[in-house]
Each structure stands twice: as C-alpha cells, then as structure tokens.
N, C-alpha and C. Protein backbone atom coordinates (compact mmCIF):
# COMPACT_ATOMS: atom_id res chain seq x y z
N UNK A 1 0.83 -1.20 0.00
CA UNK A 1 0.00 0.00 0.00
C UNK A 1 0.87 1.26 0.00
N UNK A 2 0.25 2.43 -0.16
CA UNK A 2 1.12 3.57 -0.52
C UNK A 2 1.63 4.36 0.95
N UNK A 3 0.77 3.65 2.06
CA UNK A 3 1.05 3.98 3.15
C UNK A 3 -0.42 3.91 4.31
N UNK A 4 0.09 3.02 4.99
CA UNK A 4 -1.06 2.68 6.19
C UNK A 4 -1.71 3.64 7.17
N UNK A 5 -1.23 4.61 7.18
CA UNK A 5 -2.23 5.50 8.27
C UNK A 5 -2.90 6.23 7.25
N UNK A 6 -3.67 7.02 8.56
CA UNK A 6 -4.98 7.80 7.73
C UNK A 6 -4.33 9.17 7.05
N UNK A 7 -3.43 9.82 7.69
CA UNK A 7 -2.01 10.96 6.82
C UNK A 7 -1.11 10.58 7.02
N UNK A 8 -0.71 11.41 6.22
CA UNK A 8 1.08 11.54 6.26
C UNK A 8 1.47 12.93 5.70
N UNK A 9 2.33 13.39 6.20
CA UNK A 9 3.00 14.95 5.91
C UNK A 9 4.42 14.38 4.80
N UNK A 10 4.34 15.21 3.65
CA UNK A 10 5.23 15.30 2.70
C UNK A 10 5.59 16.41 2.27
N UNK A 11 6.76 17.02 1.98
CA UNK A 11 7.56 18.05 1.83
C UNK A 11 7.65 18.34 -0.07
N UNK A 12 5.95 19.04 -0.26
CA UNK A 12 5.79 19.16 -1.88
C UNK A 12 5.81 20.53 -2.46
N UNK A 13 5.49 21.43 -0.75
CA UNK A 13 5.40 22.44 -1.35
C UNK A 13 6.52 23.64 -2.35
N UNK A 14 6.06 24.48 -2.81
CA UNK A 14 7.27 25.48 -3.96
C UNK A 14 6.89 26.69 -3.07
N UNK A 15 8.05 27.42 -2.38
CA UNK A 15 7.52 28.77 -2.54
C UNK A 15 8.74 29.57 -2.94
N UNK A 16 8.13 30.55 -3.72
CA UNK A 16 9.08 31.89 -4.34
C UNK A 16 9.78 32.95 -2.91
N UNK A 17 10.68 33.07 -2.86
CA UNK A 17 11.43 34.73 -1.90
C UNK A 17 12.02 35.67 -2.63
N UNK A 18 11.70 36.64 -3.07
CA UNK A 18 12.52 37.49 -3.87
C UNK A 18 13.16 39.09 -3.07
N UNK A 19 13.95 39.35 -3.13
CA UNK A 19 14.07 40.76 -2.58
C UNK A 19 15.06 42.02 -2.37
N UNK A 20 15.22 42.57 -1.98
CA UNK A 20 16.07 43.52 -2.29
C UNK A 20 17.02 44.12 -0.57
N UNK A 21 18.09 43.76 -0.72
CA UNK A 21 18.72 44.75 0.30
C UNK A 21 19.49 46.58 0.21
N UNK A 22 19.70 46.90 1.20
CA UNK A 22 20.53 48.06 1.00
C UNK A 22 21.25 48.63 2.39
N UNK A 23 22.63 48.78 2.04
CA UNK A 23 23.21 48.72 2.95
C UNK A 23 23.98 49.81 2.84
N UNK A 24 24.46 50.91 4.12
CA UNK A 24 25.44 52.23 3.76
C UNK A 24 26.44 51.91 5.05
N UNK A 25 27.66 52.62 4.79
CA UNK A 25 28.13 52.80 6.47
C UNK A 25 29.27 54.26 5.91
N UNK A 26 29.25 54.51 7.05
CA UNK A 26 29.72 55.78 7.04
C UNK A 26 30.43 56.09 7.99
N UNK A 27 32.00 57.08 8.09
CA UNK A 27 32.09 57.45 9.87
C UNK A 27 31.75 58.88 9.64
N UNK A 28 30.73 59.22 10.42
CA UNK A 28 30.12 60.53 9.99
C UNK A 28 30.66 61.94 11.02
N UNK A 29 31.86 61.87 12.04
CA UNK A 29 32.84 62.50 12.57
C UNK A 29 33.84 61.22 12.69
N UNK A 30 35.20 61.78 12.43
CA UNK A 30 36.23 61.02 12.87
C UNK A 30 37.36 62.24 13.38
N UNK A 31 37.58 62.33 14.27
CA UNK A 31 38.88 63.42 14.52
C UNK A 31 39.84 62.82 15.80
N UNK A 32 40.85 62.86 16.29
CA UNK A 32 42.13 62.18 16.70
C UNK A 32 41.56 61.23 18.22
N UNK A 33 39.92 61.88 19.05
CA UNK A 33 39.86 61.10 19.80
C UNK A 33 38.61 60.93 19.79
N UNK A 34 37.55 61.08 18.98
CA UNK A 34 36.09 61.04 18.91
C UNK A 34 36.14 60.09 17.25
N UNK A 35 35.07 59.40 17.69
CA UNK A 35 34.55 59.03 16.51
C UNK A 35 33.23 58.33 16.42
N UNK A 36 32.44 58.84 15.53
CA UNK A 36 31.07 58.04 14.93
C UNK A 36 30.89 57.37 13.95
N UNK A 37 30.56 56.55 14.10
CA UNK A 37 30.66 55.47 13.05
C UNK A 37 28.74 55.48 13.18
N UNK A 38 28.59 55.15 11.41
CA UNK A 38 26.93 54.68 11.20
C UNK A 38 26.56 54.18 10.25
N UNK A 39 25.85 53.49 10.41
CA UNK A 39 25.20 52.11 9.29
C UNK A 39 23.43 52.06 9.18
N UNK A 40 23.53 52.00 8.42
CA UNK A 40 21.93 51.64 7.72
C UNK A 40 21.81 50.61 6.86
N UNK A 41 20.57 50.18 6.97
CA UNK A 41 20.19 48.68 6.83
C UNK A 41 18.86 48.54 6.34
N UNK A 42 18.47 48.47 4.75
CA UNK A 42 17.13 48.52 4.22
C UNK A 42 17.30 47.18 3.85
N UNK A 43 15.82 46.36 3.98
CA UNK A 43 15.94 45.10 3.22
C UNK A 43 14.17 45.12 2.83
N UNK A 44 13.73 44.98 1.85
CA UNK A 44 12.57 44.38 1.17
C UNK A 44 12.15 42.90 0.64
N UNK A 45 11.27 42.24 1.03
CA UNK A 45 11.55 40.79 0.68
C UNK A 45 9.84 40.62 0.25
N UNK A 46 9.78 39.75 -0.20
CA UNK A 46 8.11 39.18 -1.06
C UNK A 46 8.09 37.60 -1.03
N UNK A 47 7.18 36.69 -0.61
CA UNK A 47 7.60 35.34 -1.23
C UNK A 47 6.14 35.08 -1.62
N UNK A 48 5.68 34.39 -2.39
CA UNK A 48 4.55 33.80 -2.96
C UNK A 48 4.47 32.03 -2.72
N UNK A 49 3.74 31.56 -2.51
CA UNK A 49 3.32 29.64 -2.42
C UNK A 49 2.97 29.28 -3.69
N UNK A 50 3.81 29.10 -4.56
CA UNK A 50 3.19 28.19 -6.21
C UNK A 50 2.72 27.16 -6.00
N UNK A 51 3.18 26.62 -5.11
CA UNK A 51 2.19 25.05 -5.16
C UNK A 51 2.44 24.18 -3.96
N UNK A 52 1.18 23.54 -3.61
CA UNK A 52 0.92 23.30 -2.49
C UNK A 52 1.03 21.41 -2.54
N UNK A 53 1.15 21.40 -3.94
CA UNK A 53 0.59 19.64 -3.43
C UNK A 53 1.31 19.25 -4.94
N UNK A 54 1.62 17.93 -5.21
CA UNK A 54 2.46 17.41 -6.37
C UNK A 54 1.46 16.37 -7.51
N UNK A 55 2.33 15.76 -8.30
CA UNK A 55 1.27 15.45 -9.68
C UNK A 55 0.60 14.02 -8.97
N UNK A 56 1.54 13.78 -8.08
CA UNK A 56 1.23 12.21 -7.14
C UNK A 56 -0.26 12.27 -6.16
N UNK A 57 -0.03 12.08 -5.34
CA UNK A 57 -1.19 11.86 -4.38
C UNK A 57 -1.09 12.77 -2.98
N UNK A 58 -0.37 13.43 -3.35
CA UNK A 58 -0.44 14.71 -2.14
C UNK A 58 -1.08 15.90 -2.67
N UNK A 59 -2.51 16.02 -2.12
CA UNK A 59 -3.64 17.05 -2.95
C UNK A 59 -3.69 17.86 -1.15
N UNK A 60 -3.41 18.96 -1.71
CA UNK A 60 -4.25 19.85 -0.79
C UNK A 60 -4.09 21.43 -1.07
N UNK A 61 -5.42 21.72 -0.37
CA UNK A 61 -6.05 23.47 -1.08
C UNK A 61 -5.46 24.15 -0.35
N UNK A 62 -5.55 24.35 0.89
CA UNK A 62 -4.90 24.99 1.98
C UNK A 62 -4.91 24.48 3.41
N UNK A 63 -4.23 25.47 4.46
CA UNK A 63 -3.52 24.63 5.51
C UNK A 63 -3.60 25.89 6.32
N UNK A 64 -4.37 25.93 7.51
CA UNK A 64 -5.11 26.87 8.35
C UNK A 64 -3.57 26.85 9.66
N UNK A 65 -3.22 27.86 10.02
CA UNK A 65 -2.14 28.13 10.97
C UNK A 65 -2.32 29.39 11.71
N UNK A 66 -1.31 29.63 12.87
CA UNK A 66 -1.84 30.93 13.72
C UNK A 66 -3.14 30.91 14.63
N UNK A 67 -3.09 29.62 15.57
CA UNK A 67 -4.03 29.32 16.24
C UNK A 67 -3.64 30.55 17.71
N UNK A 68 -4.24 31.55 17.27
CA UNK A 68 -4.16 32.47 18.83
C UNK A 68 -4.15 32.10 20.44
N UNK A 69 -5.16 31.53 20.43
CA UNK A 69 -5.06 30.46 21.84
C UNK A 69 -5.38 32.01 22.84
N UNK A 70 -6.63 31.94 22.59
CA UNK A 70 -6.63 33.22 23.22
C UNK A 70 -8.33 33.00 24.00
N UNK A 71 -8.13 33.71 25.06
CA UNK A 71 -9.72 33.91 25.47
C UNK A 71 -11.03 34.43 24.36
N UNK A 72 -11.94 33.69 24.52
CA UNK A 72 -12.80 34.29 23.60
C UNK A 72 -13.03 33.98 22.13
N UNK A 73 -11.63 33.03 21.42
CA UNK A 73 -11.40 32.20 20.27
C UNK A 73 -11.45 30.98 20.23
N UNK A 74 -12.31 30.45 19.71
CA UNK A 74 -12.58 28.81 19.69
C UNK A 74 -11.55 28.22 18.96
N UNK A 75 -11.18 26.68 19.82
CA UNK A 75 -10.30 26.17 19.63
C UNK A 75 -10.62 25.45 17.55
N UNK A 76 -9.45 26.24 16.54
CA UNK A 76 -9.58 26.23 15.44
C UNK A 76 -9.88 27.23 14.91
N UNK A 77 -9.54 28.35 15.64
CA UNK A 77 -9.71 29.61 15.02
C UNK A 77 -8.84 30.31 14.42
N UNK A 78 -8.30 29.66 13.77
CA UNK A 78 -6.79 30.42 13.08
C UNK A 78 -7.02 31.39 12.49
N UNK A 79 -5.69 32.16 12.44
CA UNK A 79 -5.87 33.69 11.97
C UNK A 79 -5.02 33.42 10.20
N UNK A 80 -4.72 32.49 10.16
CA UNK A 80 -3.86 32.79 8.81
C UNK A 80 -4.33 31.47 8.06
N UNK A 81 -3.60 31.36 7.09
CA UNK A 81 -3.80 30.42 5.84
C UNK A 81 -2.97 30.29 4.73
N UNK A 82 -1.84 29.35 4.88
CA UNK A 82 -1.13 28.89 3.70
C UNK A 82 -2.03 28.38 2.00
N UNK A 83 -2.29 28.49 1.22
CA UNK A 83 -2.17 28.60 0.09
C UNK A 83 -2.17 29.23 -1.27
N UNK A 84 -1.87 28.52 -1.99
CA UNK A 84 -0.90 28.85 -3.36
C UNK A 84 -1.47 29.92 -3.97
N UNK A 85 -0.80 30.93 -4.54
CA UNK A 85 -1.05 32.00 -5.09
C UNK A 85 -1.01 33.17 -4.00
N UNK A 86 -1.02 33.22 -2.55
CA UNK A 86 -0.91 33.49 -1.37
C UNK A 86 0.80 33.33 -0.96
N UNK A 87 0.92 34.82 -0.46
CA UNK A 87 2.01 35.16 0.57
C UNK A 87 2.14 33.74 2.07
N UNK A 88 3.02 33.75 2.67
CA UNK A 88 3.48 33.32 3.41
C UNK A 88 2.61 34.15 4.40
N UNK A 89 2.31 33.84 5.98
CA UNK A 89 1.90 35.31 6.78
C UNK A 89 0.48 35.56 6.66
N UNK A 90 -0.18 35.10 5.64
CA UNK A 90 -1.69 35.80 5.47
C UNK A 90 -2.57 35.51 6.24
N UNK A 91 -3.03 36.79 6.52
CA UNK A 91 -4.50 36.61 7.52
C UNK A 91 -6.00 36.74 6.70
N UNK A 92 -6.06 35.65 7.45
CA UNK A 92 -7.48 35.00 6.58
C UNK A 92 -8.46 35.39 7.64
N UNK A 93 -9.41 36.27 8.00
CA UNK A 93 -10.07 36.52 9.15
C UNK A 93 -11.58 36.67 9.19
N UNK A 94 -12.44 36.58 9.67
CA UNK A 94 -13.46 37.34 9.69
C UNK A 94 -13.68 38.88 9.20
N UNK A 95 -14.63 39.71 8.51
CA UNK A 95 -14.56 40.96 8.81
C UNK A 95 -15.79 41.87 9.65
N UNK A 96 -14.68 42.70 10.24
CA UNK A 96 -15.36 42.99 11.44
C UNK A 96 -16.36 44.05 10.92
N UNK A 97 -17.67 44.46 11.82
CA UNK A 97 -18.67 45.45 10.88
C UNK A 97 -18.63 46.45 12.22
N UNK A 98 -18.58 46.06 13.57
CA UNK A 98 -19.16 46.93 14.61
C UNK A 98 -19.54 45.99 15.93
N UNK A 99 -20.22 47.10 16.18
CA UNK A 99 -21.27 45.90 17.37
C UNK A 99 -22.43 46.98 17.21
N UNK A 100 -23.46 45.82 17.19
CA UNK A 100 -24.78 45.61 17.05
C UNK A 100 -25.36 45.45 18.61
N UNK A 101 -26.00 46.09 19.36
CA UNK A 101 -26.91 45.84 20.66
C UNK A 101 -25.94 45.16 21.83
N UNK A 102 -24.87 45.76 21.47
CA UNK A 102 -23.61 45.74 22.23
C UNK A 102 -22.73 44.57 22.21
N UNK A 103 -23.73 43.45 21.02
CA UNK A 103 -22.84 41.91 20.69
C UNK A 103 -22.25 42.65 19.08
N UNK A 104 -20.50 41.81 18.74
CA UNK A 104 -20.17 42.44 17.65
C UNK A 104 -20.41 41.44 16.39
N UNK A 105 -20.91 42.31 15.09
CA UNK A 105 -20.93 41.56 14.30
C UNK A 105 -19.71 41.46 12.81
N UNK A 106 -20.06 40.80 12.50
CA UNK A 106 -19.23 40.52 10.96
C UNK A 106 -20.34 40.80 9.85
N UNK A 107 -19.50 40.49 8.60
CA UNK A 107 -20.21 41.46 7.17
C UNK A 107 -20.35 39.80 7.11
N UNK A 108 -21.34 39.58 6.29
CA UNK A 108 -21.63 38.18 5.51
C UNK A 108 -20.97 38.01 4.00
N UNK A 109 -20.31 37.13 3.70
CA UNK A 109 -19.90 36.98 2.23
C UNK A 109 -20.26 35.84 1.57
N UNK A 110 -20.50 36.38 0.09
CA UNK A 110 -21.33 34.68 -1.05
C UNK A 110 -20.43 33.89 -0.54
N UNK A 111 -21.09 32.61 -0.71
CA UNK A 111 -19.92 31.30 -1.19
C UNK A 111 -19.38 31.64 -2.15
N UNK A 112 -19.64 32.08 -3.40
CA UNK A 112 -19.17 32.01 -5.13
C UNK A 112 -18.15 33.38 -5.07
N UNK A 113 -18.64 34.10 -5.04
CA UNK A 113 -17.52 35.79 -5.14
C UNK A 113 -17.03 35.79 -4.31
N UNK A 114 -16.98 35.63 -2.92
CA UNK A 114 -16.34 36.54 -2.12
C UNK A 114 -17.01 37.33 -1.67
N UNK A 115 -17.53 38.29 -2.07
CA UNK A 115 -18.37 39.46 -2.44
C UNK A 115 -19.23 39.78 -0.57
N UNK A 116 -19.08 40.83 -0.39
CA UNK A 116 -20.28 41.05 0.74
C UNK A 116 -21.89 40.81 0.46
N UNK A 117 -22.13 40.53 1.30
CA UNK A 117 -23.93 40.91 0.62
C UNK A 117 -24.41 41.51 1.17
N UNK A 118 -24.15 42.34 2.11
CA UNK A 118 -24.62 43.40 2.98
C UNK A 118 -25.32 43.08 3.76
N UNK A 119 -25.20 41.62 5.07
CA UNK A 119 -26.14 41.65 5.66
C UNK A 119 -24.66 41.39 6.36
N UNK A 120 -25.49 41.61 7.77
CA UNK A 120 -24.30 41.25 9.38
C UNK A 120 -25.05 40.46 10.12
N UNK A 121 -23.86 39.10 10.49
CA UNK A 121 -23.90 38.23 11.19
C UNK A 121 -23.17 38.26 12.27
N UNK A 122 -23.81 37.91 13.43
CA UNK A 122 -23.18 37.70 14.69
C UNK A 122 -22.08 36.30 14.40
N UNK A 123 -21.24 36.56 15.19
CA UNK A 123 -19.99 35.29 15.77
C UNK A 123 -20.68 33.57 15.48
N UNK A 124 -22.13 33.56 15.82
CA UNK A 124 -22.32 31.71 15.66
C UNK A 124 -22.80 32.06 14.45
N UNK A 125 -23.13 32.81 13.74
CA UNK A 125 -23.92 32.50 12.05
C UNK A 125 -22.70 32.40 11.19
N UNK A 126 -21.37 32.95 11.70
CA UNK A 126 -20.20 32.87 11.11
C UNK A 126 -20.09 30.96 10.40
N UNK A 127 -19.84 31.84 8.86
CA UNK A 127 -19.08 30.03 8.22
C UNK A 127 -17.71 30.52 7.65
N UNK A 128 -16.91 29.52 8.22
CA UNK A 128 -15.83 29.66 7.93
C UNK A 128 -15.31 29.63 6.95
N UNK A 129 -15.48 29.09 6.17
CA UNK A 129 -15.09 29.22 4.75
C UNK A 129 -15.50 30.13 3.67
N UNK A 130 -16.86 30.64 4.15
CA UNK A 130 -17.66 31.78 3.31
C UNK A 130 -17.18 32.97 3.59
N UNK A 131 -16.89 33.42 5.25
CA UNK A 131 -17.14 34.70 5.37
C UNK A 131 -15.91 34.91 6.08
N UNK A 132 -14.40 34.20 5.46
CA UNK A 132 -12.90 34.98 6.18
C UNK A 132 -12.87 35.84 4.84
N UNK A 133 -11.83 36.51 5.33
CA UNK A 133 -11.27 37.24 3.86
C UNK A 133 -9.88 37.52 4.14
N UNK A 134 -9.37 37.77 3.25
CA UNK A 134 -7.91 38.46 3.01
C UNK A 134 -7.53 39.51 3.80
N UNK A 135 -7.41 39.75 4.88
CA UNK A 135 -7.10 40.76 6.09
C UNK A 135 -5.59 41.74 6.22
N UNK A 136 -4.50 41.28 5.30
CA UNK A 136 -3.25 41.57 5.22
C UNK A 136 -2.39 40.40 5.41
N UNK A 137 -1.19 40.40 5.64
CA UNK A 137 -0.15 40.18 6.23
C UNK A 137 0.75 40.34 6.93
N UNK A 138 1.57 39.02 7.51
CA UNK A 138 2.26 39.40 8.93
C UNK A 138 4.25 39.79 8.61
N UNK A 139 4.41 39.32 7.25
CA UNK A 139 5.52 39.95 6.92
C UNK A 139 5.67 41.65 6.71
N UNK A 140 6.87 41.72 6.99
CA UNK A 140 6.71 43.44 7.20
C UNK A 140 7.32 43.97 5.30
N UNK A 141 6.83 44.97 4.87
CA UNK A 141 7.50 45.03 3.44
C UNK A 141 8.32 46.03 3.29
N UNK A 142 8.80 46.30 4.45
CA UNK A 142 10.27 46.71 4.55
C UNK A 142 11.10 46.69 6.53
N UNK A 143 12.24 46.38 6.41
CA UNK A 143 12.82 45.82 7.84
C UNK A 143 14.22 47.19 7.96
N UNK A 144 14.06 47.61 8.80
CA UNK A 144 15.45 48.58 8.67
C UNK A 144 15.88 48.08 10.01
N UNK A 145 17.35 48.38 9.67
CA UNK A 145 18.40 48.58 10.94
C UNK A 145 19.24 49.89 11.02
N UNK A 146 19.46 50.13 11.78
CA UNK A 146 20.34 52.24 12.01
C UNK A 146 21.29 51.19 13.58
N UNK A 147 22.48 51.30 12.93
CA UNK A 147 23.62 51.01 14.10
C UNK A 147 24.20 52.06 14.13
N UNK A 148 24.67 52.90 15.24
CA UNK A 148 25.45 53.71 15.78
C UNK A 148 26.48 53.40 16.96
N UNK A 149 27.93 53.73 16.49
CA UNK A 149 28.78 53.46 17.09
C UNK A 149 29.67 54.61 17.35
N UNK A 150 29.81 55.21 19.02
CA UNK A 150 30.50 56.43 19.16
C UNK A 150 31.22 55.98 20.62
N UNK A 151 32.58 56.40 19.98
CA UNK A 151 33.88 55.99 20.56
C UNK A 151 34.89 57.44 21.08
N UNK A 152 35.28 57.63 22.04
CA UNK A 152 35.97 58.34 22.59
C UNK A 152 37.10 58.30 23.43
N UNK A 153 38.06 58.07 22.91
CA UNK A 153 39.33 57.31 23.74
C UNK A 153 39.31 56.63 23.85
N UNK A 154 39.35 55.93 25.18
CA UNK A 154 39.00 54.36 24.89
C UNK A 154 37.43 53.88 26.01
N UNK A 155 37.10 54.81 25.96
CA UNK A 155 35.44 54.16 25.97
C UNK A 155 34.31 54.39 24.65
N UNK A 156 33.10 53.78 24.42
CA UNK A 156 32.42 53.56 24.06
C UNK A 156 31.21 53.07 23.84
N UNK A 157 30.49 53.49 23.04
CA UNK A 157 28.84 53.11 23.37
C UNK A 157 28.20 52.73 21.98
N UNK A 158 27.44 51.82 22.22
CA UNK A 158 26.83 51.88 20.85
C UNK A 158 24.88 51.98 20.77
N UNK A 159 24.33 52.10 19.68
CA UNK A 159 23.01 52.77 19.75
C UNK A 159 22.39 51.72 18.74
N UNK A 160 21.31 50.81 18.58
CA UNK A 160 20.82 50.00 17.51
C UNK A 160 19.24 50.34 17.54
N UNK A 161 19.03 50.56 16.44
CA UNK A 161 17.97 50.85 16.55
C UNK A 161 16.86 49.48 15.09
N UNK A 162 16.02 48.86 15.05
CA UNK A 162 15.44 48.61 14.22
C UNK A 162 13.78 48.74 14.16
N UNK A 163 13.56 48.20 12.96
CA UNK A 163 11.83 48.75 12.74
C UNK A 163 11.37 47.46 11.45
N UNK A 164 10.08 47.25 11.88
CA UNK A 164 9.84 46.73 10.86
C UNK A 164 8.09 47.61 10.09
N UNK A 165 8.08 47.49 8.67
CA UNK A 165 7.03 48.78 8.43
C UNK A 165 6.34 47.67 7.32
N UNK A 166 4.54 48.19 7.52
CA UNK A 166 4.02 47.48 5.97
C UNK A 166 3.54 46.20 6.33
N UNK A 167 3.39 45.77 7.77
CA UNK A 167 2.92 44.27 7.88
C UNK A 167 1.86 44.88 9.22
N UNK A 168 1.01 43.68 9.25
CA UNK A 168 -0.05 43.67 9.95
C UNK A 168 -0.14 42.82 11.10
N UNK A 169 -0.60 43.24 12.48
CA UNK A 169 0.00 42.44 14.03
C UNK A 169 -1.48 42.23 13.99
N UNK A 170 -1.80 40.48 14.24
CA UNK A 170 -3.06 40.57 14.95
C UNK A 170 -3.10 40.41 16.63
C-alpha cells in the first residue's frame, strides 16, 4: 500500500522569496579622539506559495495556521492560511462590521464571489469558509536597521535601533 495510516505529511510544497537589500556605512565625525561610526540597513523581501501539493497523491487546497489560543477564540480559530497563489503570513479573518446591541458583528460573504452581501452576522452564524477574507499580512515590506557606534578614547557606546514597516500584528 502507498502507506497505512490515515495521513502523512510530505515536503511538496514550492515557494518563491525574492528581494532587495541596501546597505550604507559611514564614519560621519572622525577626529584624533572622537569618533562616529553609522550604518543603515534597508531590506525588502516578497515570497509567494506556487504550489501546495504534487502530480502524485499529495492534494491539498490549503492549511489553516496561527491558532491564537486566546480567550474568547474557539479552539480552530486560526488567523492565517497557507495557500498557493498566497504570501506566506496571510491573515485569513473574519470581517469585522461593529457591534450591534452591544454583541459584535461581521459582514456576511457569497460562497461564489467573495463578495459582501450586505447583511451582518453575529460570531455563531459565522461560516468559515464563506465569510474569512484576506485581512493583510504578517511579513513586514520593509525591515530597517540604524547602528550607531560612538567611541571616545578608549570608551564607548553603541546605539541599535530597528523597525519593521508594511505588515499587519493581529
């Protein structure tokens, strides 16, 4: 047989990383007992999932991850969703409309489009598969670093600073 249990995990997937760095350094004072030294650090990165499953017998659409584990989220409530044609990171979520009579609701979406239909559903009318949507992502689409290094005889200090910009925290 091709294999006796009910799964098995196989290593089919493709994904793309493409991206761009940029890097400066500089000593921006230097004189006989002071000195600053400084660096900057841009990096941009993108990856895409081409394919999730192979020509063999490993079929699958997608793969639900980012289980919050949080008060108030039922166990299987993941915030993200691996598949193909899809970033790495994506939040697949409910969308939020408000609160309604002080319980909050969500927008309702077709099965077929996507599409809203303009009605709002509370938390149990929620279907999971109908009504997540595309919420952002948790990769940032740009990461900087700023190192500063200032030296004075023979002591010294240094300053690091980083950031990440363009990604979404749930």
């Amino acid at each position: 047989p091709s294999y006796i249990v009910g799964s098995i995990n196989a290593n089919v997937g493709k994904i793309t990383n493409r991206g761009i760095e940029f890097s400066i350094n500089a000593d921006v004072i230097k004189t006989r007992d002071f000195r600053w030294n400084s660096s900057l650090n841009l990096s941009h990165n993108v990856n895409k999932v081409n394919k999730f499953s192979d020509e063999n017998r490993f079929k699958r659409d997608e793969v639900f991850e980012g289980d919050p584990d949080v008060a108030g989220v039922s166990s299987g409530g993941y915030t993200q969703r691996i598949k193909e044609g899809y970033a790495l990171g994506t939040f697949y979520l409910y969308e939020f409309a408000g609160f309604e009579n002080g319980r909050p609701v969500y927008y309702e979406h077709d099965e077929t489009t996507g599409e809203r239909t303009g009605n709002k559903i509370t938390d149990s009318e929620l279907n999971t598969t109908r009504d997540r949507v595309v919420a952002g992502n948790a990769l940032p689409k740009l990461n900087l670093g700023w190192n500063n290094r200032f030296t004075y005889k023979n002591w010294n200090a240094t300053l690091f600073f980083t950031g990440q910009f363009g990604n979404k925290i749930y």
